[in-house]
C-alpha atoms as a PDB file:
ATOM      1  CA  UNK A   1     113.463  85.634  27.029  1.00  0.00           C
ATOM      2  CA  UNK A   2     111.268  85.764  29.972  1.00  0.00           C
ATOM      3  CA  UNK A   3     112.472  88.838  32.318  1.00  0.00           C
ATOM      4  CA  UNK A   4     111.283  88.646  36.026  1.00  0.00           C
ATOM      5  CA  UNK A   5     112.048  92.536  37.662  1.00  0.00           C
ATOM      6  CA  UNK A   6     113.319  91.752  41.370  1.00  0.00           C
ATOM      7  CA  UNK A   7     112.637  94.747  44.142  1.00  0.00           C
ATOM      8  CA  UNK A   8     116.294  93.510  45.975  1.00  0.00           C
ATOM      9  CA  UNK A   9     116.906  94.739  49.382  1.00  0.00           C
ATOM     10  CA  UNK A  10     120.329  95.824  49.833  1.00  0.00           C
ATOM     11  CA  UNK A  11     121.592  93.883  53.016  1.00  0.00           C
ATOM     12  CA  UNK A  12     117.923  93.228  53.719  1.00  0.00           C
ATOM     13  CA  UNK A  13     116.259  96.545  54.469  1.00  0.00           C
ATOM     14  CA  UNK A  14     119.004  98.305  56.575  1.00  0.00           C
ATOM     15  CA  UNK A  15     117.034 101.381  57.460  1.00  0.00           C
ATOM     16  CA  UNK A  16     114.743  99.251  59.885  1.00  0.00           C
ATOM     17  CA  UNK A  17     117.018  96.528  61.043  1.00  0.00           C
ATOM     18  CA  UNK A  18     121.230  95.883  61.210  1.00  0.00           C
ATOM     19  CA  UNK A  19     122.433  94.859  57.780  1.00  0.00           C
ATOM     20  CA  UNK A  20     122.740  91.233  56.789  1.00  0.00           C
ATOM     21  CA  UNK A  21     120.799  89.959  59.853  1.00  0.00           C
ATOM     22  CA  UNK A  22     117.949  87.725  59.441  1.00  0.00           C
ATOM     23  CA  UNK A  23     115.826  90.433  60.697  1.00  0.00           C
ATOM     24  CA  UNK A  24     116.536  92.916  57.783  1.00  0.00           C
ATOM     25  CA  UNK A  25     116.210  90.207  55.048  1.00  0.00           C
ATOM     26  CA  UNK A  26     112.651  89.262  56.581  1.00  0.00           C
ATOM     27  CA  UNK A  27     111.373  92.833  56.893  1.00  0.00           C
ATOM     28  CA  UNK A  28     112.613  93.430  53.080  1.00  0.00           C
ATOM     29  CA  UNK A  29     110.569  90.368  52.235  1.00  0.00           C
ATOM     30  CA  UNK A  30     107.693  91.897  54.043  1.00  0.00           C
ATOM     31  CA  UNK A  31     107.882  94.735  52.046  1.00  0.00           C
ATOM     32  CA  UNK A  32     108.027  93.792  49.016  1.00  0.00           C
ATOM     33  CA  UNK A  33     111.224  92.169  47.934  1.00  0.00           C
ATOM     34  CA  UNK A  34     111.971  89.297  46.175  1.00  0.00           C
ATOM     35  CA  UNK A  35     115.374  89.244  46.235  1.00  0.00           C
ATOM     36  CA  UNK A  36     118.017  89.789  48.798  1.00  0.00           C
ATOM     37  CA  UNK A  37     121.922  91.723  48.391  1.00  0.00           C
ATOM     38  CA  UNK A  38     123.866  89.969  50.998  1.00  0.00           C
ATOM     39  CA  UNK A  39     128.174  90.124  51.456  1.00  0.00           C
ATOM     40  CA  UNK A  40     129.934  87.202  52.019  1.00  0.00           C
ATOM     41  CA  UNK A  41     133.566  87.113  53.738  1.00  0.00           C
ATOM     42  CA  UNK A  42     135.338  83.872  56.227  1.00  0.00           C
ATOM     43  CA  UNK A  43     135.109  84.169  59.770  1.00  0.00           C
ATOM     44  CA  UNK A  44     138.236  82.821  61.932  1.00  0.00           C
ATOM     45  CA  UNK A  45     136.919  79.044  61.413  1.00  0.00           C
ATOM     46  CA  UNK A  46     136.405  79.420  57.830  1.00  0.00           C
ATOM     47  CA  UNK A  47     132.615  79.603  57.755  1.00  0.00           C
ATOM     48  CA  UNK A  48     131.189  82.312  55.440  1.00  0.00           C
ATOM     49  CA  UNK A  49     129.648  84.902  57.477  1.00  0.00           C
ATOM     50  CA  UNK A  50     127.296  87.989  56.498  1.00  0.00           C
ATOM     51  CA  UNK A  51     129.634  91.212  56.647  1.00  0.00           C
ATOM     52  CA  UNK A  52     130.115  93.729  54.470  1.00  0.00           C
ATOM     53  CA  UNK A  53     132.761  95.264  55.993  1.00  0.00           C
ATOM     54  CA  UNK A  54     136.226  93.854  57.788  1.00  0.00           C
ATOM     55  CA  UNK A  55     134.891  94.536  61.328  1.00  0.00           C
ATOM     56  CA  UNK A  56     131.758  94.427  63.175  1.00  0.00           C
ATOM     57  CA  UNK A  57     130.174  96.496  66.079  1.00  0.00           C
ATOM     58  CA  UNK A  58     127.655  95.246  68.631  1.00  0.00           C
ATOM     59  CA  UNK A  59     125.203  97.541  70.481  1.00  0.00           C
ATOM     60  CA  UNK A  60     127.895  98.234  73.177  1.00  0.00           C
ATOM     61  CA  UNK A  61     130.175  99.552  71.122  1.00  0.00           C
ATOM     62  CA  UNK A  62     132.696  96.874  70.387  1.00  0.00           C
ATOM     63  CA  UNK A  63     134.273  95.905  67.371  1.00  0.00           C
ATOM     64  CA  UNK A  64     134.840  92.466  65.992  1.00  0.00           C
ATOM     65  CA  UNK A  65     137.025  91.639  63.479  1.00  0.00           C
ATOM     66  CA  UNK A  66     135.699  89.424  61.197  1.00  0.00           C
ATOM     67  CA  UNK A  67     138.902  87.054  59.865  1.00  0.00           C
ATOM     68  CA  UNK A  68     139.654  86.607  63.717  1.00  0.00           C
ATOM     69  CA  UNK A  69     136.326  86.135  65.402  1.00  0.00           C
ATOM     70  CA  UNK A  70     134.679  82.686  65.518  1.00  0.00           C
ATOM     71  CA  UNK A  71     131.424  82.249  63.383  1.00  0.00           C
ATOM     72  CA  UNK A  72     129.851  81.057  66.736  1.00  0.00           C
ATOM     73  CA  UNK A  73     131.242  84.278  68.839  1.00  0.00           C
ATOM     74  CA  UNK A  74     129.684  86.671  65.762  1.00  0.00           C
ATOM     75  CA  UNK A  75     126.170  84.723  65.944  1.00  0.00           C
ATOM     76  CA  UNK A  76     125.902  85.806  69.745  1.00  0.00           C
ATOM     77  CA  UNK A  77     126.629  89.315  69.337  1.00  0.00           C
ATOM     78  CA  UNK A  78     123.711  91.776  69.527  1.00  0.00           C
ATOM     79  CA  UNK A  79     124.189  94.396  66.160  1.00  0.00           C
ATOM     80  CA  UNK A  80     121.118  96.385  67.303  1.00  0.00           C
ATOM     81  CA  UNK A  81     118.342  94.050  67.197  1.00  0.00           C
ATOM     82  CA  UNK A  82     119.125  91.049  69.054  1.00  0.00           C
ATOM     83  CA  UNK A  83     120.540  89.686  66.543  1.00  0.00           C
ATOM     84  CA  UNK A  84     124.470  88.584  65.473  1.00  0.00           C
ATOM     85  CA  UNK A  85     126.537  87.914  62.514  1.00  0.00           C
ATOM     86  CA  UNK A  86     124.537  85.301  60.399  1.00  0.00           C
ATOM     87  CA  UNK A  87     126.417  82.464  58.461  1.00  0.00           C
ATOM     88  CA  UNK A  88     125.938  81.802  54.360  1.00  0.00           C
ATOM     89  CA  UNK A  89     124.621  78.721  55.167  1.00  0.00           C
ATOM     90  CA  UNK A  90     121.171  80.063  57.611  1.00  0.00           C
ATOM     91  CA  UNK A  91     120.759  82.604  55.106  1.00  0.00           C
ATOM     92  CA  UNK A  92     119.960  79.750  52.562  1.00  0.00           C
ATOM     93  CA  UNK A  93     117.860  77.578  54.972  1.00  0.00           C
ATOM     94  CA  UNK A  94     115.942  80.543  55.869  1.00  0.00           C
ATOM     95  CA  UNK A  95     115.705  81.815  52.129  1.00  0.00           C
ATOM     96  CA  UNK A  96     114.163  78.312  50.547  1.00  0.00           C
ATOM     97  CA  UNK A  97     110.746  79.070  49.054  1.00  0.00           C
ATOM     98  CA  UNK A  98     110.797  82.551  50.011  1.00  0.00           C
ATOM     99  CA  UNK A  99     113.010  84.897  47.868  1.00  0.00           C
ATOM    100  CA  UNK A 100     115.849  84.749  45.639  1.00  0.00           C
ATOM    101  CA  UNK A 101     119.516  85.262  47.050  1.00  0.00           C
ATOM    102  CA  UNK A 102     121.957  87.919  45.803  1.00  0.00           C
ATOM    103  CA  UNK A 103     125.800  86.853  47.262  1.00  0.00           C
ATOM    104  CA  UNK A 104     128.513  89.772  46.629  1.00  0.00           C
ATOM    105  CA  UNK A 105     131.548  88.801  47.336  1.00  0.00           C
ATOM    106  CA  UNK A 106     134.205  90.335  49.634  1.00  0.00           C
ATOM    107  CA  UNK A 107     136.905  87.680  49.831  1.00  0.00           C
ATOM    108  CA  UNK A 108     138.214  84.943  47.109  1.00  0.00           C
ATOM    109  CA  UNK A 109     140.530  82.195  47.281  1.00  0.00           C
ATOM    110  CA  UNK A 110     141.401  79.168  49.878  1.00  0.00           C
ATOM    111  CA  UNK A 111     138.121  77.078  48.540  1.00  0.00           C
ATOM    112  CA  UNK A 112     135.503  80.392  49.281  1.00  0.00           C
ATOM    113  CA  UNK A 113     134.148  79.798  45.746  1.00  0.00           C
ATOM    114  CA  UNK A 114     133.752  76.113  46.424  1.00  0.00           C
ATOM    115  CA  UNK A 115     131.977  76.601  49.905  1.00  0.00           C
ATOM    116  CA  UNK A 116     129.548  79.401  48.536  1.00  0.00           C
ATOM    117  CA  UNK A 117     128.535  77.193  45.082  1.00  0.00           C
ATOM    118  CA  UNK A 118     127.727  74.148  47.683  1.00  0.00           C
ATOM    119  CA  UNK A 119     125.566  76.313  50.010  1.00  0.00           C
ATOM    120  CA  UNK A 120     123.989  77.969  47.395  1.00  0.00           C
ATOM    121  CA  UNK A 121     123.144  74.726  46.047  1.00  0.00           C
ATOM    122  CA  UNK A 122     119.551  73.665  47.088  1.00  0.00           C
ATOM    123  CA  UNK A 123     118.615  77.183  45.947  1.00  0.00           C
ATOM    124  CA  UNK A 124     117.521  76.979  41.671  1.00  0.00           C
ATOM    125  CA  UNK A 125     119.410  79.078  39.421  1.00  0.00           C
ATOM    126  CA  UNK A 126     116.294  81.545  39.028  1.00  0.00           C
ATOM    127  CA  UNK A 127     116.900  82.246  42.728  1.00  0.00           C
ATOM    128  CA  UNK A 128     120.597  82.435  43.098  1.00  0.00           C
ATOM    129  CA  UNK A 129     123.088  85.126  41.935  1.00  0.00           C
ATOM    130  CA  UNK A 130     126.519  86.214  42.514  1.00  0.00           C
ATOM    131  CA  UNK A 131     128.240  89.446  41.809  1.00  0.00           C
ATOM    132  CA  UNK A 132     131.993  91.128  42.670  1.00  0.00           C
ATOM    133  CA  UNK A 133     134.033  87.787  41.371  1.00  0.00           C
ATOM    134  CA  UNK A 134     137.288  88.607  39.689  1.00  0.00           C
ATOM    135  CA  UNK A 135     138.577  87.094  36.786  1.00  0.00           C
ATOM    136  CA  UNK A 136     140.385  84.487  39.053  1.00  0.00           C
ATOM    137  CA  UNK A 137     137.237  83.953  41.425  1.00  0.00           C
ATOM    138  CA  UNK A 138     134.693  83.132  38.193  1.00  0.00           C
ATOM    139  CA  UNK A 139     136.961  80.404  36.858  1.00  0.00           C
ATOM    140  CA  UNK A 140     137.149  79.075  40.378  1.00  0.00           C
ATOM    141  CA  UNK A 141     133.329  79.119  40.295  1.00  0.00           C
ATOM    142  CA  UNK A 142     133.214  77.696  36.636  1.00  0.00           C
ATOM    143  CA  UNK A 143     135.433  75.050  37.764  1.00  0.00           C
ATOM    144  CA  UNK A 144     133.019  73.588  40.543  1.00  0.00           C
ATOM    145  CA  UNK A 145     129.501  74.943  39.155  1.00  0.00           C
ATOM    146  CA  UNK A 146     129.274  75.331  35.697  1.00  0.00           C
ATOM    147  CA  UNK A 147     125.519  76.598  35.985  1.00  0.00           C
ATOM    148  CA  UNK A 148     125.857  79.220  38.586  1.00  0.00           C
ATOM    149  CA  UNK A 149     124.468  82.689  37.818  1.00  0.00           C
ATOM    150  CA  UNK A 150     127.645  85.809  38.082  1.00  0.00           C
ATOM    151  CA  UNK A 151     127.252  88.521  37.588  1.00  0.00           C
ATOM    152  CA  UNK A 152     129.879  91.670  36.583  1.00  0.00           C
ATOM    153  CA  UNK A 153     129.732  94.602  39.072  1.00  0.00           C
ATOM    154  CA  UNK A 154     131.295  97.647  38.195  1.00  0.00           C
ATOM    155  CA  UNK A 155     131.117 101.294  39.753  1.00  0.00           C
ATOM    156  CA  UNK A 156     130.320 104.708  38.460  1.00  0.00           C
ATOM    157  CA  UNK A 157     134.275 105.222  38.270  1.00  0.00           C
ATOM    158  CA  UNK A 158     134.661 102.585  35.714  1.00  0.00           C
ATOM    159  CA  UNK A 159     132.633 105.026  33.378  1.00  0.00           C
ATOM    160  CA  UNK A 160     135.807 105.347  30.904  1.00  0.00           C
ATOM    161  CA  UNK A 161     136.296 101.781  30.905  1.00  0.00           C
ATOM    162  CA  UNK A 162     132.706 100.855  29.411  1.00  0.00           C
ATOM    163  CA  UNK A 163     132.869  99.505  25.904  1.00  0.00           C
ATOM    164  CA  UNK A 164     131.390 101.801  23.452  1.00  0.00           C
ATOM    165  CA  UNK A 165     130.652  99.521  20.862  1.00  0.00           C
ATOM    166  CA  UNK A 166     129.812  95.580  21.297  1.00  0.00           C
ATOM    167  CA  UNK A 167     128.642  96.184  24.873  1.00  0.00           C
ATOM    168  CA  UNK A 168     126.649  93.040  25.024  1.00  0.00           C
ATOM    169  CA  UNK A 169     129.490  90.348  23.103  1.00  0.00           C
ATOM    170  CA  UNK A 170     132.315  91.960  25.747  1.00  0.00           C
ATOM    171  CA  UNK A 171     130.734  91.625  28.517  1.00  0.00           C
ATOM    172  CA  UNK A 172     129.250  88.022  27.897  1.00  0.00           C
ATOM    173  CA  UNK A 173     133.198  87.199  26.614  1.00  0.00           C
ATOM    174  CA  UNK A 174     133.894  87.478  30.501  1.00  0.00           C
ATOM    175  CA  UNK A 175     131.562  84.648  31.469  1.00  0.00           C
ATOM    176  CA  UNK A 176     128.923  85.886  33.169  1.00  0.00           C
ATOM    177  CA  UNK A 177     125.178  85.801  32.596  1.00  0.00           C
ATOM    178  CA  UNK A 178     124.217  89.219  34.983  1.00  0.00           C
ATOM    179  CA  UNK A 179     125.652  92.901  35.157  1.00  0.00           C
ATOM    180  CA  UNK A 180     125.376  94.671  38.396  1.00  0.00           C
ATOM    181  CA  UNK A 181     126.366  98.071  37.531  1.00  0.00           C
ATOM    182  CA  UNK A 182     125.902 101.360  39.912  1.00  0.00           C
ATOM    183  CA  UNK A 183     123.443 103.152  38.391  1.00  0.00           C
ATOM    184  CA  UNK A 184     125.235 106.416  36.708  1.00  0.00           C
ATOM    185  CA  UNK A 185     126.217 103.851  34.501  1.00  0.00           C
ATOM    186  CA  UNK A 186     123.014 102.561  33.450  1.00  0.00           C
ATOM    187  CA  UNK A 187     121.654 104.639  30.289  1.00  0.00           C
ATOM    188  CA  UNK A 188     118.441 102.917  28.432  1.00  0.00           C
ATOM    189  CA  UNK A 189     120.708 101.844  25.194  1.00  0.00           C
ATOM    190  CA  UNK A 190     123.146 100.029  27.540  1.00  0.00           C
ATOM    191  CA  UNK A 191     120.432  98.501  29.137  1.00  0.00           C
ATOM    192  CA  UNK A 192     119.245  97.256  26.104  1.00  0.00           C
ATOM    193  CA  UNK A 193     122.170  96.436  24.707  1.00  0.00           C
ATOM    194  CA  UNK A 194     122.967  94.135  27.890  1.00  0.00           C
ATOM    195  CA  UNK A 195     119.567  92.901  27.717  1.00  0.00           C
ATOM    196  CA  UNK A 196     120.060  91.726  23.790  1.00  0.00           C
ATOM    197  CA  UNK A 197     123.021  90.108  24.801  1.00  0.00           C
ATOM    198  CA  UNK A 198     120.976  87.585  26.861  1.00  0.00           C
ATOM    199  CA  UNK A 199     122.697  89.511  30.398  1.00  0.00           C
ATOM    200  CA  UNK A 200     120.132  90.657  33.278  1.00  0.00           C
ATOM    201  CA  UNK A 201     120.542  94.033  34.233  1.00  0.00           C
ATOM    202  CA  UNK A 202     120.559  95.213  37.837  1.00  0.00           C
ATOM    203  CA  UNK A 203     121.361  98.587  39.200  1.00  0.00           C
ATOM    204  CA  UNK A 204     122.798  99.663  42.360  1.00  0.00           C
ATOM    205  CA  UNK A 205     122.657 101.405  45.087  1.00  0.00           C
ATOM    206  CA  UNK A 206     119.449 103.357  44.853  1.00  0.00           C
ATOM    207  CA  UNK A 207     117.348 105.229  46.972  1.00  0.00           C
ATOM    208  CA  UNK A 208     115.634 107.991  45.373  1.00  0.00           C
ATOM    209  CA  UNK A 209     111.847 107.580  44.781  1.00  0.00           C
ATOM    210  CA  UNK A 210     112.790 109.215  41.250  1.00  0.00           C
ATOM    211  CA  UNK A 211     115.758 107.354  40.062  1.00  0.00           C
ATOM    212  CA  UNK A 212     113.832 104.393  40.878  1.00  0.00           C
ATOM    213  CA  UNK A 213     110.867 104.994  38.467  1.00  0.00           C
ATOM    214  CA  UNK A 214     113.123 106.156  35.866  1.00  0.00           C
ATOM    215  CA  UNK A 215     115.216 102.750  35.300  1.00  0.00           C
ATOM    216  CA  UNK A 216     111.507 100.896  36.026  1.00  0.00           C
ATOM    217  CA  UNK A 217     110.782 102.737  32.759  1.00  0.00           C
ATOM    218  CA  UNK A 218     113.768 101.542  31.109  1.00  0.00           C
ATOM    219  CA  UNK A 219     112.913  97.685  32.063  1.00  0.00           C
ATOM    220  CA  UNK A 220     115.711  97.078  33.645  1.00  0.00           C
ATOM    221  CA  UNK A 221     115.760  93.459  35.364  1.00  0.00           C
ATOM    222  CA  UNK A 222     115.995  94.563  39.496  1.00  0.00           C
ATOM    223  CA  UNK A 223     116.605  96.968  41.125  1.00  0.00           C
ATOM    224  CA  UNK A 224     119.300  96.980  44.730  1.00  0.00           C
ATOM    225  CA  UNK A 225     118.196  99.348  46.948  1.00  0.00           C
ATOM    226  CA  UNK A 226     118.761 100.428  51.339  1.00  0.00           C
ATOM    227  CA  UNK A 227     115.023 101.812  50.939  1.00  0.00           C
ATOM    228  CA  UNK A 228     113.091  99.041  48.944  1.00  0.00           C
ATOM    229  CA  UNK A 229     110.120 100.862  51.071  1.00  0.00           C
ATOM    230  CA  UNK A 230     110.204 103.640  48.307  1.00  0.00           C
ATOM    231  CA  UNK A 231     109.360 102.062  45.130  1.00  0.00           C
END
């Protein structure tokens, strides 16, 4: 199997620009990235907006809440940078031919899955991933895109949880073809054990200089990082 390593800006590069704008994910581009972490939730009319939390503030100081704020009314805001609330949708437009897209979700149900497999569409499988699905959500995928790329996330609390033997068979029992682990959790035999399975491997969130070159070493398949600047 032919492994491609992806330098994958978390929400773009949100130490220069506002998360999930346009502006971060070009400056992570232009710095090296070939992949970027975005969060997907519904605005008020349904169309999947870049958030990663409930709310959103603009550069005055107010706060939006996402579920009951128009997709239009988000674009206009100004997060920082003269810049609003992207939708799903640009992010794709804009991504075509330049970098692969990482969706995590943060909201299932009421057709989500089915919007998010049509925009990501266009996009090939090589350049198209999505995390944070729930049992539920992944069928829901399955049941309208039977090629698209999940991937299991699980944090550094889940450390009890992780399988100690058959790694690789359990987690590709769940249906998905990605892991996207926080990093504590990443050791070099699960990686390879992942890795065996057929699974890409991609750590998150991580912004030391020193972490970073230690899973390089372990050949993990990308790494999700705020400071994509440091590798």
């Amino acid at each position: 199997m032919t492994r491609t390593f992806h330098k994958v800006g978390h929400r773009g590069a949100p130490f220069a620009f506002p998360a999930n704008t346009l502006k971060s994910f070009q400056y992570a581009i232009e710095i090296g990235c070939t992949m970027v972490e975005c969060d997907i939730r519904p605005a008020k009319d349904g169309v999947l907006v870049l958030a990663h939390d409930e709310t959103v503030t603009n550069r005055d100081g107010n706060r939006y809440t996402i579920t009951e704020t128009d997709s239009e009314v988000l674009a206009r805001l100004d997060l920082g940078a003269g810049e609003g609330v992207p939708t799903l949708q640009a992010l794709v437009n804009w991504a075509q031919g330049r970098c692969a897209i990482m969706a995590d979700m943060k909201c299932e149900g009421n057709g989500v899955e089915e919007q998010v497999a049509h925009i990501l569409q266009p996009l090939s499988v090589e350049y198209k991933i999505v995390p944070g699905a729930d049992t539920e959500s992944r069928a829901r995928f399955r049941a309208v895109d039977s090629s698209l790329p999940l991937s299991l996330s699980v944090p550094a609390s889940y450390e009890s949880h992780i399988p100690t033997e058959d790694l690789g068979a359990k987690v590709v029992a769940m249906d998905v073809q990605a892991v996207t682990w926080e990093y504590p959790l990443l050791t070099l035999e699960r990686i390879q054990q992942l890795q065996e399975a057929g699974l890409r491997v991609f750590a998150w969130t991580v912004d030391d200089p020193v972490i970073q070159q230690r899973l390089l070493a372990w050949g993990l398949d990308g790494i999700i990082s705020n400071r994509p600047d440091l590798f």
